[in-house]
C-alpha atoms as a PDB file:
ATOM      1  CA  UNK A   1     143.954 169.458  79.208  1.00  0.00           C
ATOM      2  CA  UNK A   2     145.319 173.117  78.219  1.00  0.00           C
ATOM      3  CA  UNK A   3     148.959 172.947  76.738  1.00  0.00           C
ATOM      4  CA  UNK A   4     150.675 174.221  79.752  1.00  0.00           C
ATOM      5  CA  UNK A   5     149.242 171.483  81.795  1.00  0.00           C
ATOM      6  CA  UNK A   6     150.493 169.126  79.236  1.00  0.00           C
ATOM      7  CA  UNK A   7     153.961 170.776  78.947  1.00  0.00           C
ATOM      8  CA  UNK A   8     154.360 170.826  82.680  1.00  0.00           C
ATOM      9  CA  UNK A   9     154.246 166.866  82.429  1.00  0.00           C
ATOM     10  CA  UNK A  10     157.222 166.820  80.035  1.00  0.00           C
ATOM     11  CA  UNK A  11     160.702 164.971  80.821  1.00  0.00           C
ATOM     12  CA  UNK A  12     164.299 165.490  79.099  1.00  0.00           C
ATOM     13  CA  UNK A  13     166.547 163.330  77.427  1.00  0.00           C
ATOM     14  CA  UNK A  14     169.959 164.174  75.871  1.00  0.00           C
ATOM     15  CA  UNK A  15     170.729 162.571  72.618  1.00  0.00           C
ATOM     16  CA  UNK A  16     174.146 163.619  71.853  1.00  0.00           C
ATOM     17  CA  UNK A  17     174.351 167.788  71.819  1.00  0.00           C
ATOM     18  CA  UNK A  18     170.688 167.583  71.300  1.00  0.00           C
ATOM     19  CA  UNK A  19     167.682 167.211  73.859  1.00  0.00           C
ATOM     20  CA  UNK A  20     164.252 166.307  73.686  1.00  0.00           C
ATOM     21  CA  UNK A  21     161.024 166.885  75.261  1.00  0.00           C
ATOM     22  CA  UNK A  22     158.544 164.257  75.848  1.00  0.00           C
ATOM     23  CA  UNK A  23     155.336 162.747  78.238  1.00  0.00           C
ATOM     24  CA  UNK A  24     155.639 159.573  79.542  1.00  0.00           C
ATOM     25  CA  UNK A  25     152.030 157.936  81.196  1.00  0.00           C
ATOM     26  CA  UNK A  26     150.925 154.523  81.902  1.00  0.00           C
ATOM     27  CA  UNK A  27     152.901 151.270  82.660  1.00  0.00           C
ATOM     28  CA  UNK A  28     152.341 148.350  79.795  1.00  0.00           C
ATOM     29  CA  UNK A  29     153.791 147.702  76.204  1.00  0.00           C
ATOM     30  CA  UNK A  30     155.566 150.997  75.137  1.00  0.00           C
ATOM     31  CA  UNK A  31     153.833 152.926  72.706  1.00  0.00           C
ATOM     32  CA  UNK A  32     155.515 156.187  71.090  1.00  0.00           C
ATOM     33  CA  UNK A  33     153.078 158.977  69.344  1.00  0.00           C
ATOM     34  CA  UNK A  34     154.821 161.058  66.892  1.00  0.00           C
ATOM     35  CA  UNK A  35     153.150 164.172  65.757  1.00  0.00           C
ATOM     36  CA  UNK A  36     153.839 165.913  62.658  1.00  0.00           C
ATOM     37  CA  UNK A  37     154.288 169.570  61.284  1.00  0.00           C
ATOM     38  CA  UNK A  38     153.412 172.258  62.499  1.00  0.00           C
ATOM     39  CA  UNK A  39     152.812 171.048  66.041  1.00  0.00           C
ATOM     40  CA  UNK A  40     154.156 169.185  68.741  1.00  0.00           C
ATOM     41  CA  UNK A  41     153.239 166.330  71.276  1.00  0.00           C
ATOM     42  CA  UNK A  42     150.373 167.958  72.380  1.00  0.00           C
ATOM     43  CA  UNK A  43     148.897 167.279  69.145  1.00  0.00           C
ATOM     44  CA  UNK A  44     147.766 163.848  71.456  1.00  0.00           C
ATOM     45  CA  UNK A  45     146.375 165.209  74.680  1.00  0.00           C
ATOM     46  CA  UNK A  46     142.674 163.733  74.073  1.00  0.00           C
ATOM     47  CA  UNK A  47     143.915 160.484  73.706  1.00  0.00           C
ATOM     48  CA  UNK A  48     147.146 159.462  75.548  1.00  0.00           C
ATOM     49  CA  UNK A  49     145.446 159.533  78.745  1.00  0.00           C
ATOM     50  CA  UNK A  50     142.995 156.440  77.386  1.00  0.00           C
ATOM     51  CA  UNK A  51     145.910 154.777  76.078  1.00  0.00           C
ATOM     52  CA  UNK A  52     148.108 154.726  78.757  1.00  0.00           C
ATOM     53  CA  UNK A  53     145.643 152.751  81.180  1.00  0.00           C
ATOM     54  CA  UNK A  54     146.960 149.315  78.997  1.00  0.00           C
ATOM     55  CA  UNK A  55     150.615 151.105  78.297  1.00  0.00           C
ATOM     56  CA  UNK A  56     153.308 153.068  79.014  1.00  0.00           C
ATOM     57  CA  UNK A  57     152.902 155.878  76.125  1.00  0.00           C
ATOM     58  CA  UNK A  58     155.371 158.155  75.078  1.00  0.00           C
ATOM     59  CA  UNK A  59     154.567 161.475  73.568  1.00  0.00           C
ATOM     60  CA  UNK A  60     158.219 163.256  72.355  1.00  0.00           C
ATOM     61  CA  UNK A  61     158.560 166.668  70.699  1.00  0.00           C
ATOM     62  CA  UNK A  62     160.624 165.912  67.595  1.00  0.00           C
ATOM     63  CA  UNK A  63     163.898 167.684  67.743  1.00  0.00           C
ATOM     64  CA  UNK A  64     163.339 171.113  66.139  1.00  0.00           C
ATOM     65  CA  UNK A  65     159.554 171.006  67.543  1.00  0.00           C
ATOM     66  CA  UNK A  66     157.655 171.851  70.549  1.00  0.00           C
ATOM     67  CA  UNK A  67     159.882 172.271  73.636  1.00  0.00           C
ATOM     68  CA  UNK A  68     162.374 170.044  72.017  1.00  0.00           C
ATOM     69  CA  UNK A  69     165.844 171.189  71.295  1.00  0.00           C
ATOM     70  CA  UNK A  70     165.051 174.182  68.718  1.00  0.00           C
ATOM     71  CA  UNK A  71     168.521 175.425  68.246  1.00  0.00           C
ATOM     72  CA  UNK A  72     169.757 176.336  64.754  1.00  0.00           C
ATOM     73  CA  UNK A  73     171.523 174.224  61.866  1.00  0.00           C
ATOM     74  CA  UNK A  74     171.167 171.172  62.839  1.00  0.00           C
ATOM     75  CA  UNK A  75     169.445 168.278  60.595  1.00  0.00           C
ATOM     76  CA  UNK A  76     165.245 168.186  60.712  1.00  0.00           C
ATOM     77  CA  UNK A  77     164.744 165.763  58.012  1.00  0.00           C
ATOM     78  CA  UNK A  78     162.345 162.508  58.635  1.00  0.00           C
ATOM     79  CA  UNK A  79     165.598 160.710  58.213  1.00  0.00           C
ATOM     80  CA  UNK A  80     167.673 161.985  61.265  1.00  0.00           C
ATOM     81  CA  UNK A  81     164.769 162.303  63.244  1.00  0.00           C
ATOM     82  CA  UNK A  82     163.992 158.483  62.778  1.00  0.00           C
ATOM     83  CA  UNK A  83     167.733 157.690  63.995  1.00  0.00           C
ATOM     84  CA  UNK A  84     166.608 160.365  66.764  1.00  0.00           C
ATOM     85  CA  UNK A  85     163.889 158.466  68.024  1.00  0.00           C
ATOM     86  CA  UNK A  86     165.369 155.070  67.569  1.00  0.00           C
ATOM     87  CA  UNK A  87     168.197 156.626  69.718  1.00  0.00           C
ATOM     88  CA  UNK A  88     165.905 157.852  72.312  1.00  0.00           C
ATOM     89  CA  UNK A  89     164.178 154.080  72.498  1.00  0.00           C
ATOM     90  CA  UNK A  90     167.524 152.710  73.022  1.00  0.00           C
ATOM     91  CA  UNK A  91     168.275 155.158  75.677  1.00  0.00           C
ATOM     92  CA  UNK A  92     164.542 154.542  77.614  1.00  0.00           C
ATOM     93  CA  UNK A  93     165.364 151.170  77.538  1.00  0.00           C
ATOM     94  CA  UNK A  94     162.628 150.401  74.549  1.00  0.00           C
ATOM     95  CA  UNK A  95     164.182 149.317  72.121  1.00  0.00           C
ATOM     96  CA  UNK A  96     161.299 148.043  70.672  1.00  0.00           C
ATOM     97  CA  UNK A  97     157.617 149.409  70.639  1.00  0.00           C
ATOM     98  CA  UNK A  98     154.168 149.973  69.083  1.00  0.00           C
ATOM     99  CA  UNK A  99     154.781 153.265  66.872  1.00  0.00           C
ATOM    100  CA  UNK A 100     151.828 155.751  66.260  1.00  0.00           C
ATOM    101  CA  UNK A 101     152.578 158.409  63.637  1.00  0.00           C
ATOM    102  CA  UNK A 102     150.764 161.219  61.908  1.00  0.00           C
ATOM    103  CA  UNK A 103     151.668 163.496  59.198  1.00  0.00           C
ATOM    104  CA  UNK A 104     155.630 163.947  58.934  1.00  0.00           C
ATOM    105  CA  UNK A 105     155.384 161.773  62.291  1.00  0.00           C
ATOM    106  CA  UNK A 106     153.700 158.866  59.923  1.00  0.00           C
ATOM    107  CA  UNK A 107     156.896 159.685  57.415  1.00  0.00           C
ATOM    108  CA  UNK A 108     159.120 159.259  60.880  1.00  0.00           C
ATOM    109  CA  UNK A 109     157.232 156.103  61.717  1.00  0.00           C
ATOM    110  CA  UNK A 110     157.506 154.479  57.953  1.00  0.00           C
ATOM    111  CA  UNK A 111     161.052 154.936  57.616  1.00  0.00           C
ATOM    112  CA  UNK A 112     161.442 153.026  61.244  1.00  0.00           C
ATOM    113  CA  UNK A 113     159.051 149.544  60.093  1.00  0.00           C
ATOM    114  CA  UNK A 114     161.668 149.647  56.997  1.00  0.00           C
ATOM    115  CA  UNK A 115     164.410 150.867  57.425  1.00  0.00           C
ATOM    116  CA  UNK A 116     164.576 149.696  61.323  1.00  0.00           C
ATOM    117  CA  UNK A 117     162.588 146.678  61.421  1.00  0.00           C
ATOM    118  CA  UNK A 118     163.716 145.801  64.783  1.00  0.00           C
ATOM    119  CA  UNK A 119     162.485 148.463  66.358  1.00  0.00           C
ATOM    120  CA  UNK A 120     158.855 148.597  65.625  1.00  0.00           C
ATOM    121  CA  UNK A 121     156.492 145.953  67.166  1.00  0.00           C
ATOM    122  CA  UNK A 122     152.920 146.915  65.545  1.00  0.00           C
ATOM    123  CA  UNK A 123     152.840 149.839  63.340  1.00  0.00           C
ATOM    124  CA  UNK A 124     149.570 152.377  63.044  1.00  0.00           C
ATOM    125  CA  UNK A 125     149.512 155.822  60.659  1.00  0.00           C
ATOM    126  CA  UNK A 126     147.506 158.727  60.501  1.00  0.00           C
ATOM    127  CA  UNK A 127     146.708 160.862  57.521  1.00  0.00           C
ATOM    128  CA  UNK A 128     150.197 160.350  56.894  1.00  0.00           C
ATOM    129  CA  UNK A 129     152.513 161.795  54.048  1.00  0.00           C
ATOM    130  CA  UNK A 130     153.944 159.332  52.001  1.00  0.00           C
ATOM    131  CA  UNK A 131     155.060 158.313  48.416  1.00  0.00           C
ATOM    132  CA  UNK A 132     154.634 161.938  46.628  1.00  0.00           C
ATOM    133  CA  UNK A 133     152.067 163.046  48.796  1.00  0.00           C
ATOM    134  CA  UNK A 134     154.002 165.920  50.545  1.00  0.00           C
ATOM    135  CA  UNK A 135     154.789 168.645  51.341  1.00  0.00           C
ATOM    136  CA  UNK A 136     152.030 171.078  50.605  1.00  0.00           C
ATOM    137  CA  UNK A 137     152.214 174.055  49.028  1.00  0.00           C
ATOM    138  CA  UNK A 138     152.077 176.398  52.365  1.00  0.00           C
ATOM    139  CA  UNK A 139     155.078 174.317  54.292  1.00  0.00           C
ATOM    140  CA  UNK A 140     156.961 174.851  50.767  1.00  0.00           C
ATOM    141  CA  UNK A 141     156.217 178.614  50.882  1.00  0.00           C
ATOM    142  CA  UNK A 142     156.719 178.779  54.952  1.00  0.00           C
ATOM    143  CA  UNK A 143     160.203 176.812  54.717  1.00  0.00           C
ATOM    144  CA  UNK A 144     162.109 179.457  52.148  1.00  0.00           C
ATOM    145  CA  UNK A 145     164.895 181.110  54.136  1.00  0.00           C
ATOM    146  CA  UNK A 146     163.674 184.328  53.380  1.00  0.00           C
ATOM    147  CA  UNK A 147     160.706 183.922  55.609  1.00  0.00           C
ATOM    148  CA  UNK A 148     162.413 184.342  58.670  1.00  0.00           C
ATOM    149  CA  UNK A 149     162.986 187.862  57.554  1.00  0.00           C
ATOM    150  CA  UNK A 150     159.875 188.695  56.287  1.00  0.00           C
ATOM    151  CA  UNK A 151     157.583 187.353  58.961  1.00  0.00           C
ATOM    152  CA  UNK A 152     157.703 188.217  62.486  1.00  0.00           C
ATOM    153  CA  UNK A 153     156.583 185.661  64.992  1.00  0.00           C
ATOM    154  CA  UNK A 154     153.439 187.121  65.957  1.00  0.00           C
ATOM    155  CA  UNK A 155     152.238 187.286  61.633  1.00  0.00           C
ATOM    156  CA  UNK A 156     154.088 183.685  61.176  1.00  0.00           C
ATOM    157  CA  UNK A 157     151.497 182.264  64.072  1.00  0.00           C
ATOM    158  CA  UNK A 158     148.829 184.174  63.008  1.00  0.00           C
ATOM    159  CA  UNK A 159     149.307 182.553  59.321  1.00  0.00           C
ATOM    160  CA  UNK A 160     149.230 179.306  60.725  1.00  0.00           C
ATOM    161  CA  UNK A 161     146.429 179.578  62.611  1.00  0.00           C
ATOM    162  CA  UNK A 162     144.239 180.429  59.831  1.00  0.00           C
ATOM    163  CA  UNK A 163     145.204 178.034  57.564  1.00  0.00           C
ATOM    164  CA  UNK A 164     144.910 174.883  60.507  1.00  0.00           C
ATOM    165  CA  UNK A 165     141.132 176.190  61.118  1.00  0.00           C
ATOM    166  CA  UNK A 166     140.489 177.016  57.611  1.00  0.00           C
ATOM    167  CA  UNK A 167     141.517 173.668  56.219  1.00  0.00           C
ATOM    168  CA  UNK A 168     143.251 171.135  58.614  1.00  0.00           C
ATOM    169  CA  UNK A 169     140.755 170.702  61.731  1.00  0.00           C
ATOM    170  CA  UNK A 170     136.737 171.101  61.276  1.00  0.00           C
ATOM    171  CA  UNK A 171     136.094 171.151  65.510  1.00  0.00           C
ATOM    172  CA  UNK A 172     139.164 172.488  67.139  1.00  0.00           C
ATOM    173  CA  UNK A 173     138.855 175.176  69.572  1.00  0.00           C
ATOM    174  CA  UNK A 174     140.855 178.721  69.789  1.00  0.00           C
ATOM    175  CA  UNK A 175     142.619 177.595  72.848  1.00  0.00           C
ATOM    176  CA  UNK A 176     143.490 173.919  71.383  1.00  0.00           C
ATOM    177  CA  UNK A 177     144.876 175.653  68.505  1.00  0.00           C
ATOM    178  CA  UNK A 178     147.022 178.063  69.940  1.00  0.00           C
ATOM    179  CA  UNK A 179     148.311 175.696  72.421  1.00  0.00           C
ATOM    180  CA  UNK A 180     149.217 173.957  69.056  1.00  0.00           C
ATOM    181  CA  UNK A 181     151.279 176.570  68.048  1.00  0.00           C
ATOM    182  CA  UNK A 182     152.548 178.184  71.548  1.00  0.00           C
ATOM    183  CA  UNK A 183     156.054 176.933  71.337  1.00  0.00           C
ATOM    184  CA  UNK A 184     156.610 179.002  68.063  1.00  0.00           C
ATOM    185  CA  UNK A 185     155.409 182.169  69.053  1.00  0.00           C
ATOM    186  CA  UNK A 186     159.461 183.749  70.007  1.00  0.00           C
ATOM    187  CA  UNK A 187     161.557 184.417  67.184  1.00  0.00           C
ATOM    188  CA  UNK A 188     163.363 181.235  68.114  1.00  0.00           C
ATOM    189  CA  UNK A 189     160.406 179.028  67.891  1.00  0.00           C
ATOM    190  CA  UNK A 190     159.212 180.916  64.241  1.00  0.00           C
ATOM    191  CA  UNK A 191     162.806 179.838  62.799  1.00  0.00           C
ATOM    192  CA  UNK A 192     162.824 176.833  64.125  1.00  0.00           C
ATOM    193  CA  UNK A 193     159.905 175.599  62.932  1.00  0.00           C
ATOM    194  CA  UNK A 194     160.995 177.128  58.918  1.00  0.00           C
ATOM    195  CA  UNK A 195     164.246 175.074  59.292  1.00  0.00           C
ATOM    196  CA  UNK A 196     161.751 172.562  60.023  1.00  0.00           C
ATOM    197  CA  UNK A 197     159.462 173.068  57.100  1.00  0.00           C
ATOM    198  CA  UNK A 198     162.828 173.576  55.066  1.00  0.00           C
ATOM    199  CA  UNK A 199     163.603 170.155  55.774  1.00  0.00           C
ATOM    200  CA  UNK A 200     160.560 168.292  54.361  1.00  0.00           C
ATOM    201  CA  UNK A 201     161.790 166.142  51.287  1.00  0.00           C
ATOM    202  CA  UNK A 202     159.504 163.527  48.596  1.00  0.00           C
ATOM    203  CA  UNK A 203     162.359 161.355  48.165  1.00  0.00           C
ATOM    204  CA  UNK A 204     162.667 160.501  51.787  1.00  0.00           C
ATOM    205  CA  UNK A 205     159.052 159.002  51.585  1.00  0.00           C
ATOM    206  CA  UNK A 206     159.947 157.909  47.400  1.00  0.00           C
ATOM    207  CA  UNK A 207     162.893 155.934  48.384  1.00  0.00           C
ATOM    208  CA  UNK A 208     161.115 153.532  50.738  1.00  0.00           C
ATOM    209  CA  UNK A 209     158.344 152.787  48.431  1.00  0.00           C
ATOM    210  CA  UNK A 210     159.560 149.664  47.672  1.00  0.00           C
ATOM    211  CA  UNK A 211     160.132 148.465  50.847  1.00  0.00           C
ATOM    212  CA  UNK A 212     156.492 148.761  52.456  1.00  0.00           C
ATOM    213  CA  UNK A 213     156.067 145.316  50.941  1.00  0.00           C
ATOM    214  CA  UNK A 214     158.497 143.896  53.857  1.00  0.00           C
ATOM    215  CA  UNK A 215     156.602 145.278  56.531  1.00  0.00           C
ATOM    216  CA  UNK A 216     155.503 142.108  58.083  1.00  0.00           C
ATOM    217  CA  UNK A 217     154.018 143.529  61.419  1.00  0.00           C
ATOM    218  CA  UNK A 218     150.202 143.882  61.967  1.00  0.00           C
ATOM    219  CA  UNK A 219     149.725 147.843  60.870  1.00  0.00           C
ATOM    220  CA  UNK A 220     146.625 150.088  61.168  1.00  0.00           C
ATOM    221  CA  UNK A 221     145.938 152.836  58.671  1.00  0.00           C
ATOM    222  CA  UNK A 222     143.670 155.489  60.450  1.00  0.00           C
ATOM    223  CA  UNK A 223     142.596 158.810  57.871  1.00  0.00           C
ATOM    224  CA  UNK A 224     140.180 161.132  58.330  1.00  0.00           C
ATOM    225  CA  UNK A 225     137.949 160.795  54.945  1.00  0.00           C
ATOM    226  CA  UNK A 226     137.876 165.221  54.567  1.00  0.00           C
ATOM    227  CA  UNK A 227     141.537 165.690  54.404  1.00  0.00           C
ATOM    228  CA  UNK A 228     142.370 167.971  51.688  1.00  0.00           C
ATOM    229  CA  UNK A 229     145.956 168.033  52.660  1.00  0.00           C
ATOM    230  CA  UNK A 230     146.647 164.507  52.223  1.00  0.00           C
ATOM    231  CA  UNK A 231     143.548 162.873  50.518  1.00  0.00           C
ATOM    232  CA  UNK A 232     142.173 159.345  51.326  1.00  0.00           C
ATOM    233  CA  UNK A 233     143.926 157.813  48.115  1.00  0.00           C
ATOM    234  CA  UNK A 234     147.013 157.805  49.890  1.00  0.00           C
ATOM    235  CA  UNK A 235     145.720 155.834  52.248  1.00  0.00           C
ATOM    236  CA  UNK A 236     144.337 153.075  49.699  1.00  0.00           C
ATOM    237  CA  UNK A 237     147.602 152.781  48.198  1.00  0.00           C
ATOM    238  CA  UNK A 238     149.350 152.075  51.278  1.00  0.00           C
ATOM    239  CA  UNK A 239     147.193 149.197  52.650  1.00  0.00           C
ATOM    240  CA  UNK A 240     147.545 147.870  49.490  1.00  0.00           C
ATOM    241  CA  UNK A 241     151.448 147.764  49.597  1.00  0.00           C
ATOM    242  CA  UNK A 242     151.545 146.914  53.348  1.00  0.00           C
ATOM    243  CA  UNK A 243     150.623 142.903  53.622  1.00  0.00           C
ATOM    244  CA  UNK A 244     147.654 142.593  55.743  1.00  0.00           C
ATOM    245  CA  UNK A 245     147.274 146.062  57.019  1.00  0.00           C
ATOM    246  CA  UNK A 246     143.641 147.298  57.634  1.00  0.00           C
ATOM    247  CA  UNK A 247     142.445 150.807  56.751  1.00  0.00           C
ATOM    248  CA  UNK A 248     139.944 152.657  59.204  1.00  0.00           C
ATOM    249  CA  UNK A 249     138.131 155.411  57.263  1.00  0.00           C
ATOM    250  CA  UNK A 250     137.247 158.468  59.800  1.00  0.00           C
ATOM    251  CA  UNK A 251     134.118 160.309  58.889  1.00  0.00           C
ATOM    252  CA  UNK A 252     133.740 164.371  59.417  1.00  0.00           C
ATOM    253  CA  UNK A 253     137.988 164.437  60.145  1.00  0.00           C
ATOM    254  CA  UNK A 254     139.977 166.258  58.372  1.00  0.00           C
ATOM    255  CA  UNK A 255     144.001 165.955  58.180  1.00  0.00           C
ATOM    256  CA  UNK A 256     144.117 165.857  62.501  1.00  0.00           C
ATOM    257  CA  UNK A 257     141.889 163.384  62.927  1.00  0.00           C
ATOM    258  CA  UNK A 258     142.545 162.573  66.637  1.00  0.00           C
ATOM    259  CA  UNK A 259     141.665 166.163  66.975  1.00  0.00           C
ATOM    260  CA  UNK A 260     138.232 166.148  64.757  1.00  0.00           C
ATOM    261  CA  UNK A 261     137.060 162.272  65.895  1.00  0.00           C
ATOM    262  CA  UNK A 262     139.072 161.672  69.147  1.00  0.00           C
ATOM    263  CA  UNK A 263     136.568 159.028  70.850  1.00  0.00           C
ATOM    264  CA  UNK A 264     136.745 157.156  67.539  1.00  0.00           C
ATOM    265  CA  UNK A 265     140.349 156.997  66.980  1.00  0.00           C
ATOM    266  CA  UNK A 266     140.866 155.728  70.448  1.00  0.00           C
ATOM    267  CA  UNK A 267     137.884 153.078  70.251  1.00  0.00           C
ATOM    268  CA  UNK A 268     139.990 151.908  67.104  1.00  0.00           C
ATOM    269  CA  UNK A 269     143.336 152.083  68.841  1.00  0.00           C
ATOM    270  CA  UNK A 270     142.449 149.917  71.409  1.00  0.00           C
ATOM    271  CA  UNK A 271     141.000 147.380  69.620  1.00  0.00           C
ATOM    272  CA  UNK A 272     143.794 147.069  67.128  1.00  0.00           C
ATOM    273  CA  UNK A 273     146.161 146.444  70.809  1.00  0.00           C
ATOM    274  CA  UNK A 274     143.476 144.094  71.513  1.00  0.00           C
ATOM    275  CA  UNK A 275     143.920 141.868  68.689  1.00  0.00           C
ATOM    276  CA  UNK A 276     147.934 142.184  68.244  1.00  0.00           C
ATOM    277  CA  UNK A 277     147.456 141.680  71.981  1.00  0.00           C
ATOM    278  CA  UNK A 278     145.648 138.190  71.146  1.00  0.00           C
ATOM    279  CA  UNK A 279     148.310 137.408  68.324  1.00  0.00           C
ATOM    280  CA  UNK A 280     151.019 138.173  70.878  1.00  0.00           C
ATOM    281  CA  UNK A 281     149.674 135.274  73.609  1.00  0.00           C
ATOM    282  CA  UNK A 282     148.542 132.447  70.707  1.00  0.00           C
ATOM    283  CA  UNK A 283     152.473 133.192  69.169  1.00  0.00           C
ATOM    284  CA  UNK A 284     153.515 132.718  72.886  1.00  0.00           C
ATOM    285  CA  UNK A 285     151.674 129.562  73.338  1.00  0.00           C
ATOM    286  CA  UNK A 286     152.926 127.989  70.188  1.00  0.00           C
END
């Protein structure tokens, strides 16, 4: 699927005086994928499709992101845009679902099994930032102010495209990447997405550290073993403070794993609503 075919399927909500972009496919269970910086929902066009034959997935842009609302000064943090999505599952009539984050979108989907309990049914990250893991240097260097007027659109793209081939993705192609970065190639989507990198913050992934111990829902921990970005370790650590979460190691994947191993990831995905699936119908029983 090329990224205008997937942007063609996208619907609109209005949360407040913002709006957001998203795909909906499949009837079932809700399921939300949340993507991470510096993409968008498209991030998870070689898997939704399998996914949504059990469930009804949701694929948003985060606010800021994609072909979202990207106007200026307005909040970008993984804080507000939990509240964000939690207000968008209200307004869908989900108000609980299965969550699926990766990178900030794994920060997103933390801060919603502990800070939101409620709304989170089963709970699965992706070579996600956590505890000090984040950000990296280039999102530091790509979020100063004063790279909005020193870059142009066309060099910020260009930037990012390099670095995402040289280090983020081992097998993605030149049309999967730049449909990865199409909605940032105007001068509104460049400064957009620095406000966005502007916004990343340690202490909003610190500060919940000692709460991934209440996390009481079944949770899958899915990392691609060659991410530089946000090394394996990370991983470890947080099936060890999660109670009863599993971790699925991803050979040759780097940081997007879905990308780099998508046949795998979805093989594991669907097992995992397999057995909460099972759980689910034996909790019914009793």
């Amino acid at each position: 699927m090329t990224w205008r075919e997937f942007q063609r399927l996208q619907l609109v909500s209005r949360l407040n005086d913002r709006f957001l972009s998203y795909v909906e496919a499949g009837t079932g269970p809700p399921v939300i994928l949340i993507h991470g910086i510096p993409v968008w929902g498209y991030l998870w066009h070689g898997i939704f499709s399998e996914l949504a034959r059990t469930r009804r997935v949701l694929v948003p842009d985060l606010p800021g992101f994609g072909f979202s609302d990207k106007a200026d000064c307005f909040d970008r943090s993984i804080a507000c845009q939990a509240h964000m999505i939690a207000s968008w599952m209200t307004q869908l009539g989900n108000p609980r679902a299965t969550i699926i984050g990766h990178d900030i979108g794994g920060g997103v989907a933390l801060r919603l099994a502990t800070l939101f309990p409620d709304r989170v049914q089963t709970l699965i990250v992706m070579n996600t930032v956590c505890y000090d893991s984040w950000p990296i240097e280039l999102m530091l260097q790509f979020g100063h102010p004063e790279a909005h007027r020193k870059l142009s659109a066309s060099l910020a793209v260009r930037l990012l495209r390099q670095a995402l081939k040289g280090g983020f993705a081992s097998s993605v192609n030149r049309e999967v990447l730049d449909g990865l970065l199409a909605p940032y190639t105007t001068e509104t989507g460049k400064l957009s997405l620095i406000r966005n990198a502007a916004a990343l913050n340690t202490n909003l992934t610190t500060e919940i550290t000692h709460l991934l111990s209440r996390i009481r829902i079944p949770t899958l921990v899915v990392w691609g073993q060659n991410d530089r970005f946000q090394p394996i370790h990370y991983g470890e650590r947080l099936v060890k403070d999660i109670q009863g979460s599993r971790l699925i190691r991803v050979k040759d994947a780097r940081h997007f794993v879905m990308l780099d191993q998508p046949e795998i990831v979805t093989r594991h995905l669907l097992e995992f609503f397999e057995r909460t699936d099972e759980m689910s119908f034996k909790d019914t029983r009793l």
